[in-house]
N, C-alpha and C. Protein backbone atom coordinates (compact mmCIF):
# COMPACT_ATOMS: atom_id res chain seq x y z
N UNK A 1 87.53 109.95 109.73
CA UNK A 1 88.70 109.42 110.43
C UNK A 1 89.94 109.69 109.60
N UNK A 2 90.66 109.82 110.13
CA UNK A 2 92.45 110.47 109.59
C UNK A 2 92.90 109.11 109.53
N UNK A 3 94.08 109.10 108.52
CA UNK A 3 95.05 107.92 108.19
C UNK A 3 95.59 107.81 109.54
N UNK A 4 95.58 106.37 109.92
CA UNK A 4 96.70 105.94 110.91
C UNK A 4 98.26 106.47 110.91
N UNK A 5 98.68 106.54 111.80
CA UNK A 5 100.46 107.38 112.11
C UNK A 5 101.21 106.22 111.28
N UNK A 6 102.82 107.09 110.52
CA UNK A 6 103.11 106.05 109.99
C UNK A 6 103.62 104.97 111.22
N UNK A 7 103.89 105.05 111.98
CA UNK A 7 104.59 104.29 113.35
C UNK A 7 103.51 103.60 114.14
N UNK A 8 102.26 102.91 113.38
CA UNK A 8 101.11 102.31 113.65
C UNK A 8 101.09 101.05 114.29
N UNK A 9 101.33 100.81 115.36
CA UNK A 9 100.91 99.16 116.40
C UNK A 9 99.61 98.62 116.85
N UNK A 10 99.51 97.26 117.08
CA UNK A 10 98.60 96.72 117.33
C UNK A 10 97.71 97.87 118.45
N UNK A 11 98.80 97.91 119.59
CA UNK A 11 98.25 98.69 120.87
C UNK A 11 97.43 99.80 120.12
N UNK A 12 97.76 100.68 119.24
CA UNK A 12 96.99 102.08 119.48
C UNK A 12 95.78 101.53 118.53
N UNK A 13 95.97 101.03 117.84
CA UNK A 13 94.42 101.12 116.96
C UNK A 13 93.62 100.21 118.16
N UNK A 14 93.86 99.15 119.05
CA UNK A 14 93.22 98.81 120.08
C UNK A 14 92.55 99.66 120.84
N UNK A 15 93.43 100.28 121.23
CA UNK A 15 93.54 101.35 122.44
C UNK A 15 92.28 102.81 122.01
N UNK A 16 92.68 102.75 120.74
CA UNK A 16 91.82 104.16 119.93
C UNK A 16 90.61 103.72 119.49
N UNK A 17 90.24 102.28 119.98
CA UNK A 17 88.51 101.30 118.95
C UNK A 17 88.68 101.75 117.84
N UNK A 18 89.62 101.66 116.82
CA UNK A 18 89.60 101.64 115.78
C UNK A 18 89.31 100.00 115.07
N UNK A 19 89.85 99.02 115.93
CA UNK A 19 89.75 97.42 114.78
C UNK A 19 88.04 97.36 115.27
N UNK A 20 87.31 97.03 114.59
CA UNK A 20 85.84 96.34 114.43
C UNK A 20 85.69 95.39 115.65
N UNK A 21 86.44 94.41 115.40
CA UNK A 21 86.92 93.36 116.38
C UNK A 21 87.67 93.09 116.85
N UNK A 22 88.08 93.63 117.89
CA UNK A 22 89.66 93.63 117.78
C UNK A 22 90.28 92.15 118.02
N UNK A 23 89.47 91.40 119.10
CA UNK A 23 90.16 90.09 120.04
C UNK A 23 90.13 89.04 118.40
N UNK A 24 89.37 89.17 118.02
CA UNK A 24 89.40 88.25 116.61
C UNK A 24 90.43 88.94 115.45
N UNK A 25 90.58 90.25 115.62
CA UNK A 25 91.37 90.56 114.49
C UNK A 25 92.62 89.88 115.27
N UNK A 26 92.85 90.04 116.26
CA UNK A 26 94.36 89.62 116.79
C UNK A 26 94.78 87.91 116.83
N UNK A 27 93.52 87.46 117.40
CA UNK A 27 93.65 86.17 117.32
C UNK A 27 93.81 85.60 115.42
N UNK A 28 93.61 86.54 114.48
CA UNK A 28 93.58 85.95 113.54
C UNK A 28 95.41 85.89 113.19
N UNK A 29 95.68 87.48 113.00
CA UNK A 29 97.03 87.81 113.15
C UNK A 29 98.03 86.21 113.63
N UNK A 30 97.60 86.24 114.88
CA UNK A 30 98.44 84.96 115.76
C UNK A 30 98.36 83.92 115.40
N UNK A 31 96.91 83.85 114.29
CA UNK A 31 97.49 82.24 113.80
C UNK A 31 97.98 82.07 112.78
N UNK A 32 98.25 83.39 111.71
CA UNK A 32 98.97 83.38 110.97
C UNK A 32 100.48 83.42 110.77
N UNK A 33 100.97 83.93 112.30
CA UNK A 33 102.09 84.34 112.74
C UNK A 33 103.00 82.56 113.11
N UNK A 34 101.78 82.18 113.84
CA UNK A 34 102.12 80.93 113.97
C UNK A 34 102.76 79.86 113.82
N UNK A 35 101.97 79.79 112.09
CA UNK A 35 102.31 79.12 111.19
C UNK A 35 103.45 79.58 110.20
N UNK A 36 103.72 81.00 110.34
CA UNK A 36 105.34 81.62 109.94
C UNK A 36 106.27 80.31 110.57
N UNK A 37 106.00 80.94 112.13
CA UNK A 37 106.70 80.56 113.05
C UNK A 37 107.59 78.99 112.70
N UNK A 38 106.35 78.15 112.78
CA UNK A 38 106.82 76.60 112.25
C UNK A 38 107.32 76.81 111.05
N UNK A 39 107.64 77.47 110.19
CA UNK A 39 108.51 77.10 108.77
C UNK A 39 109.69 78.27 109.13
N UNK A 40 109.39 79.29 109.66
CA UNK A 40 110.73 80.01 109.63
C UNK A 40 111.23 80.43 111.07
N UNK A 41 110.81 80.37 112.34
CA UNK A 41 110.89 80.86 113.29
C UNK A 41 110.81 82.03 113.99
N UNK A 42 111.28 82.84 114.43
CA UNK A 42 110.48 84.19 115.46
C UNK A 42 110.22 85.56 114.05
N UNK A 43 109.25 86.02 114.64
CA UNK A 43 108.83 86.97 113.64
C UNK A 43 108.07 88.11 114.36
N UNK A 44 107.59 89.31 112.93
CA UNK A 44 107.53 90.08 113.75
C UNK A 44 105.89 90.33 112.72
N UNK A 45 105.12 91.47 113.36
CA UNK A 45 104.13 91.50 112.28
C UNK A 45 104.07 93.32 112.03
N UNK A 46 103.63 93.88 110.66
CA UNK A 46 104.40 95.63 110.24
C UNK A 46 102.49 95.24 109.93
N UNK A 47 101.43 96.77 110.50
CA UNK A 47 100.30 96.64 110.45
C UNK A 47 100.50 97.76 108.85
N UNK A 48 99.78 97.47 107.88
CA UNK A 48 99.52 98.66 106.95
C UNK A 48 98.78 100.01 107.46
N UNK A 49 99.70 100.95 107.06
CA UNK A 49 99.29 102.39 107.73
C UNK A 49 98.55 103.05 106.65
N UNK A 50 98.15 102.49 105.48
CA UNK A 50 97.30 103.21 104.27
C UNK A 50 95.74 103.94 105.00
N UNK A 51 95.44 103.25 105.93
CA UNK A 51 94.08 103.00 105.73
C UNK A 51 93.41 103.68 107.18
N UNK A 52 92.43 103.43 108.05
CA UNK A 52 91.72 103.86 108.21
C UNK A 52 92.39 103.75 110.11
N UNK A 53 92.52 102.10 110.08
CA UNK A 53 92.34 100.81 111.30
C UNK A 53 91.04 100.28 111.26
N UNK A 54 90.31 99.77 110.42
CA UNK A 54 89.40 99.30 110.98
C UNK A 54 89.30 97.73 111.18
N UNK A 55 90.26 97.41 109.97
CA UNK A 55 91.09 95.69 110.14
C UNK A 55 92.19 96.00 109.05
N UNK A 56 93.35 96.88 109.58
CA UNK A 56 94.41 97.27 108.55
C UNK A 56 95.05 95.68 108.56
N UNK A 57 95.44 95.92 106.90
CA UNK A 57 96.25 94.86 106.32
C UNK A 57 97.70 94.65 106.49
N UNK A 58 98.06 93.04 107.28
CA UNK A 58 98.85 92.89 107.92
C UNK A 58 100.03 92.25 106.91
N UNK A 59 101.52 92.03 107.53
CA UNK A 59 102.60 91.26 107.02
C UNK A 59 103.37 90.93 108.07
N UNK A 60 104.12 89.46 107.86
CA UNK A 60 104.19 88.60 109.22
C UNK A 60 105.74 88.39 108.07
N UNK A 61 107.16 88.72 109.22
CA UNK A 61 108.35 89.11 108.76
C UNK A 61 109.39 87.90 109.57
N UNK A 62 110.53 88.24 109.19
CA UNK A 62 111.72 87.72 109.97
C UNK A 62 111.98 88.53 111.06
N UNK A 63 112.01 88.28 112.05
CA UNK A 63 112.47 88.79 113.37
C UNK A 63 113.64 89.37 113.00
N UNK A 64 115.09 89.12 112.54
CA UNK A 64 115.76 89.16 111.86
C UNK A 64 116.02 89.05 110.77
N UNK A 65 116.95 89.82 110.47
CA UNK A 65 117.46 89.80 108.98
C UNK A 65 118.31 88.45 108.42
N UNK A 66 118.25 87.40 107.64
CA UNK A 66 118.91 86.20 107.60
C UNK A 66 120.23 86.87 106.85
N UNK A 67 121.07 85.59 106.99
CA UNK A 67 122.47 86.01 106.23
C UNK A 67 122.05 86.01 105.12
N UNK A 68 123.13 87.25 103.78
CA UNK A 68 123.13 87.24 103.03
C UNK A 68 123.57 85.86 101.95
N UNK A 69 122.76 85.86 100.98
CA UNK A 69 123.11 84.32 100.33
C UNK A 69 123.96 84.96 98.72
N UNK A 70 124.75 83.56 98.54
CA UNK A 70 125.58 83.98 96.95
C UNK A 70 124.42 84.11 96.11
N UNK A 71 124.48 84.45 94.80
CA UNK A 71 124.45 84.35 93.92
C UNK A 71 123.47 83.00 93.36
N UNK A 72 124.37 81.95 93.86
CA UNK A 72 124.40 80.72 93.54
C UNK A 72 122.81 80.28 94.27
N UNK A 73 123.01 80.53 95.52
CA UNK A 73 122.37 80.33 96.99
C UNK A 73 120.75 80.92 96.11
N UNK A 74 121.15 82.34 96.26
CA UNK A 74 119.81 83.04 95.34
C UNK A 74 119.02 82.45 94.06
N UNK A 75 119.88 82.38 93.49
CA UNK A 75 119.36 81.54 92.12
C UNK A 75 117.99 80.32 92.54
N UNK A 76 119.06 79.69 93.31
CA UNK A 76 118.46 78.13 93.59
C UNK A 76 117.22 78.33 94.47
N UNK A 77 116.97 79.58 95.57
CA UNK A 77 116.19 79.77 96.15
C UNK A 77 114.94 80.04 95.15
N UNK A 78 114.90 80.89 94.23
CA UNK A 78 114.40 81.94 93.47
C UNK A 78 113.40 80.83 92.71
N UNK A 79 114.04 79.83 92.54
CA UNK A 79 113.74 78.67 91.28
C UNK A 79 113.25 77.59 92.44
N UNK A 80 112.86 77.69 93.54
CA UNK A 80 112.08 76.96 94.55
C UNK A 80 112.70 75.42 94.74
N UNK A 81 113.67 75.42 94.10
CA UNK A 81 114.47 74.32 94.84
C UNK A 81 115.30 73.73 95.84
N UNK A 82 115.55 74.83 96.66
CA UNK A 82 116.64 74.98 98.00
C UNK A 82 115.68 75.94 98.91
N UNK A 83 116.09 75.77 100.51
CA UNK A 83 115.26 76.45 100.79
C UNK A 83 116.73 77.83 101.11
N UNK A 84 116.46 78.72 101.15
CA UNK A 84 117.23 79.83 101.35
C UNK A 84 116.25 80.79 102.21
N UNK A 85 117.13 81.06 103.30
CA UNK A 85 116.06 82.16 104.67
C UNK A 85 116.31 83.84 103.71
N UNK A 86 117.05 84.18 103.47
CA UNK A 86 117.27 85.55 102.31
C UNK A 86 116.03 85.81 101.56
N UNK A 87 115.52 84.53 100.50
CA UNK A 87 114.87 84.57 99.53
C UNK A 87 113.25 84.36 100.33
N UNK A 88 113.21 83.05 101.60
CA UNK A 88 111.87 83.30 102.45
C UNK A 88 111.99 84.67 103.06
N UNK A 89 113.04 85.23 103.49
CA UNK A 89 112.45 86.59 103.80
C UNK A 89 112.09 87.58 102.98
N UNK A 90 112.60 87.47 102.05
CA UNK A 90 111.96 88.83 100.92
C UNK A 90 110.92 87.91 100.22
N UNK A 91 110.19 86.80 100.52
CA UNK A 91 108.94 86.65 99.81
C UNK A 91 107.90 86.81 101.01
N UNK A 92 108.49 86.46 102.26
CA UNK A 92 107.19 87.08 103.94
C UNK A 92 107.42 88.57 103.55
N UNK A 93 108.43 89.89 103.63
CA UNK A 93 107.79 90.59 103.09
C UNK A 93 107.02 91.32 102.14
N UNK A 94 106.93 90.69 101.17
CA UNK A 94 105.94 91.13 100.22
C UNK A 94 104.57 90.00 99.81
N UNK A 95 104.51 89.49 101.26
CA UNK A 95 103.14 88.91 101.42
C UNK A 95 102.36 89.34 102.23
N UNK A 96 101.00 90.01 101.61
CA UNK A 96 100.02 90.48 102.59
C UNK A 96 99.03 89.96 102.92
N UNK A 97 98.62 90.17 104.11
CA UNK A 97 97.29 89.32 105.01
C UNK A 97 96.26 90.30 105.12
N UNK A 98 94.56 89.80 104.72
CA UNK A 98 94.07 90.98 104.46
C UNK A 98 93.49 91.27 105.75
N UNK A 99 93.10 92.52 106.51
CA UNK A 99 92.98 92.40 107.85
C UNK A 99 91.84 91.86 108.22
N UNK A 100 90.46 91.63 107.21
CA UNK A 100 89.35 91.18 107.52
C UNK A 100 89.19 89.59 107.56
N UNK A 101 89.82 89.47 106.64
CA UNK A 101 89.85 87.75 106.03
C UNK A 101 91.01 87.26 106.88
N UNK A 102 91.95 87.55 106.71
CA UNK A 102 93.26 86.91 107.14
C UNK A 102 93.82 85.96 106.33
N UNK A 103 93.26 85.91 105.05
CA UNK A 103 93.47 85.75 103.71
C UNK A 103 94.89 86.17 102.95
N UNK A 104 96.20 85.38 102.43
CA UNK A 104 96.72 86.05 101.74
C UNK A 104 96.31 86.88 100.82
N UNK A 105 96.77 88.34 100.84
CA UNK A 105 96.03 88.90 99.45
C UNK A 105 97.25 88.99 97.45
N UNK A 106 96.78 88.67 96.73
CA UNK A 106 97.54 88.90 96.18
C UNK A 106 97.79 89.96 94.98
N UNK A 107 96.87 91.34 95.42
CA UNK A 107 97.55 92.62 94.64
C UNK A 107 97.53 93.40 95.95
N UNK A 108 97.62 94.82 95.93
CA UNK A 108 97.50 95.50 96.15
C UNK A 108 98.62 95.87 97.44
N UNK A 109 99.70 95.44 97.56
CA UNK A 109 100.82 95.58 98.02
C UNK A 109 101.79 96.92 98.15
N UNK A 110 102.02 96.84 96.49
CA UNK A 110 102.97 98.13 96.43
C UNK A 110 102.05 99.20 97.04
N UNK A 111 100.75 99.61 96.65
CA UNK A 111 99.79 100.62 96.84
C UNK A 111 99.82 100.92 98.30
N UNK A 112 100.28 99.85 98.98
CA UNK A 112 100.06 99.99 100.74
C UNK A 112 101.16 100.85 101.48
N UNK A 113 101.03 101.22 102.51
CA UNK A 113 101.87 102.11 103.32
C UNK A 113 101.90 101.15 104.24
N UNK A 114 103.06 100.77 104.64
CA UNK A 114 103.80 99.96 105.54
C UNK A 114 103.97 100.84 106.92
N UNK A 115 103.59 100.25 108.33
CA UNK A 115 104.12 101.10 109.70
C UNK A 115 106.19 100.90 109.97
N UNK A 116 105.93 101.57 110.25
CA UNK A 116 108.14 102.19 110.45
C UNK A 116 107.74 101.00 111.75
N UNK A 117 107.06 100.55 112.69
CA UNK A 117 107.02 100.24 113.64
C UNK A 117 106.51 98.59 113.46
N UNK A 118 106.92 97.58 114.38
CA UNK A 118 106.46 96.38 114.50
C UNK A 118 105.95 96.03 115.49
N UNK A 119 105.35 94.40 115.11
CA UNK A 119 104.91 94.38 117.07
C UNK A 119 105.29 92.62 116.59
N UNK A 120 105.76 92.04 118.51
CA UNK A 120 106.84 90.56 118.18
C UNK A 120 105.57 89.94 118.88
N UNK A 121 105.88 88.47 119.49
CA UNK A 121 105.04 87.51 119.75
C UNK A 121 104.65 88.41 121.20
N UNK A 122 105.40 89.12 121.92
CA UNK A 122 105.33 89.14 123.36
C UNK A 122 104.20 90.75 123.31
N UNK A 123 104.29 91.58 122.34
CA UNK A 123 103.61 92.46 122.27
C UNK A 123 102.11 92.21 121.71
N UNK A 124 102.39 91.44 120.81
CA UNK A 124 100.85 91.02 119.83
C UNK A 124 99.65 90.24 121.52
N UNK A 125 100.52 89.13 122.10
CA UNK A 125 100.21 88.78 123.15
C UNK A 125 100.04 89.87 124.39
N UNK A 126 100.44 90.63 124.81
CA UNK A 126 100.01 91.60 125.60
C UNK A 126 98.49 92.05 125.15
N UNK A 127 98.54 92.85 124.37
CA UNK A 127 97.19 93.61 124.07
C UNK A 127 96.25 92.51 123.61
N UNK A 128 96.43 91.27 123.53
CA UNK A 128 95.26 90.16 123.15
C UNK A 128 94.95 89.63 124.93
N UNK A 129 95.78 89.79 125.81
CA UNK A 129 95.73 89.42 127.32
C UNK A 129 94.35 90.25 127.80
N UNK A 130 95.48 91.75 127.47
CA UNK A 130 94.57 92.99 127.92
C UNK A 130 93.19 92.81 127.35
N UNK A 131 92.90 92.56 126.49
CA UNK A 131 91.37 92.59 125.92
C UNK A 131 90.64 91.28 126.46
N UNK A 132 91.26 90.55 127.03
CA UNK A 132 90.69 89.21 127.14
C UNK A 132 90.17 89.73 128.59
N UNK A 133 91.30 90.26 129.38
CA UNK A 133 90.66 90.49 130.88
C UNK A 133 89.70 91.95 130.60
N UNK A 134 90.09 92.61 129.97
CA UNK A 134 88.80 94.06 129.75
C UNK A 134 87.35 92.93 129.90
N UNK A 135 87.28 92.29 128.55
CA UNK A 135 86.00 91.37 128.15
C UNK A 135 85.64 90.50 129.69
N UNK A 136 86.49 89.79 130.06
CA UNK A 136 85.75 88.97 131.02
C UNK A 136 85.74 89.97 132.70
N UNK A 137 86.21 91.45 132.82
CA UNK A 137 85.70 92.06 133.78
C UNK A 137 84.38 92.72 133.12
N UNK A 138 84.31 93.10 132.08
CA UNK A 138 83.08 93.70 131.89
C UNK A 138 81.95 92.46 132.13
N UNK A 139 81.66 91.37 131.40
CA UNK A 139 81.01 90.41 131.74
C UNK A 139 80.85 90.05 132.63
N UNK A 140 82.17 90.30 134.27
CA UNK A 140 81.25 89.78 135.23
C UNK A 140 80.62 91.12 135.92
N UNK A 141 80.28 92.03 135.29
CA UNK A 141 79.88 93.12 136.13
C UNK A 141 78.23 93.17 135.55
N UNK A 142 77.99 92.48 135.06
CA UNK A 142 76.45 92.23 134.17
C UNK A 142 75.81 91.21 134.69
């Protein structure tokens, strides 16, 4: 199997049976996204393009970019005493989810190839729909 495109989405490694599992890899994704959600609000998830797809390793982002913070703002973020959206966003991106576990992982980051491409709540939810009705038409045809 060839490396995934760098412009890698949920849909095609679905679409191509590349994830193992897919309805569980996604449902895992979503509850990690989730729980972004409640501490920082809308987000997006960038699948790692290093690898194969077979449960590529995920990162769950700011939908947006937050305002830039001073100096001051930074500091205080940095030193975990204030909350600052700048400093939570550059620590969601350089936190990875491993695609099997759904496990924060904590090396192997820099080593990863990041997709140019994202997928938001309304896309991750599409292709978890689509697989849900694939699964329960195949089942009632048995």
């Amino acid at each position: 199997m060839t490396k995934l495109p760098q412009d890698v989405r949920l849909n095609y490694i679905v679409q191509n049976g590349l994830v193992n599992k897919p309805e569980e890899y996604i449902r895992g994704i979503f509850g990690n996204a989730k729980k972004f959600q409640q501490q920082h609000g809308a987000w997006v998830v960038r699948l790692g393009a290093g690898g194969t797809g077979h449960a590529p390793n995920y990162r769950i982002e700011f939908a947006e970019s937050p305002p830039k913070a001073s100096p001051e703002e930074l500091k205080a973020g940095m030193l975990g005493a204030q909350y600052v959206p700048e400093v939570e966003a550059l620590t969601a991106a350089n936190r990875m989810y491993g695609g099997s576990s759904h496990m924060v992982l904590l090396h192997g980051l820099v080593a990863e190839r990041w997709s140019t491409a994202t997928d938001n709540e309304a896309s991750l939810l599409a292709v978890l729909q689509k697989l849900v009705g694939d699964r329960r038409r195949s089942t009632a045809r048995h």
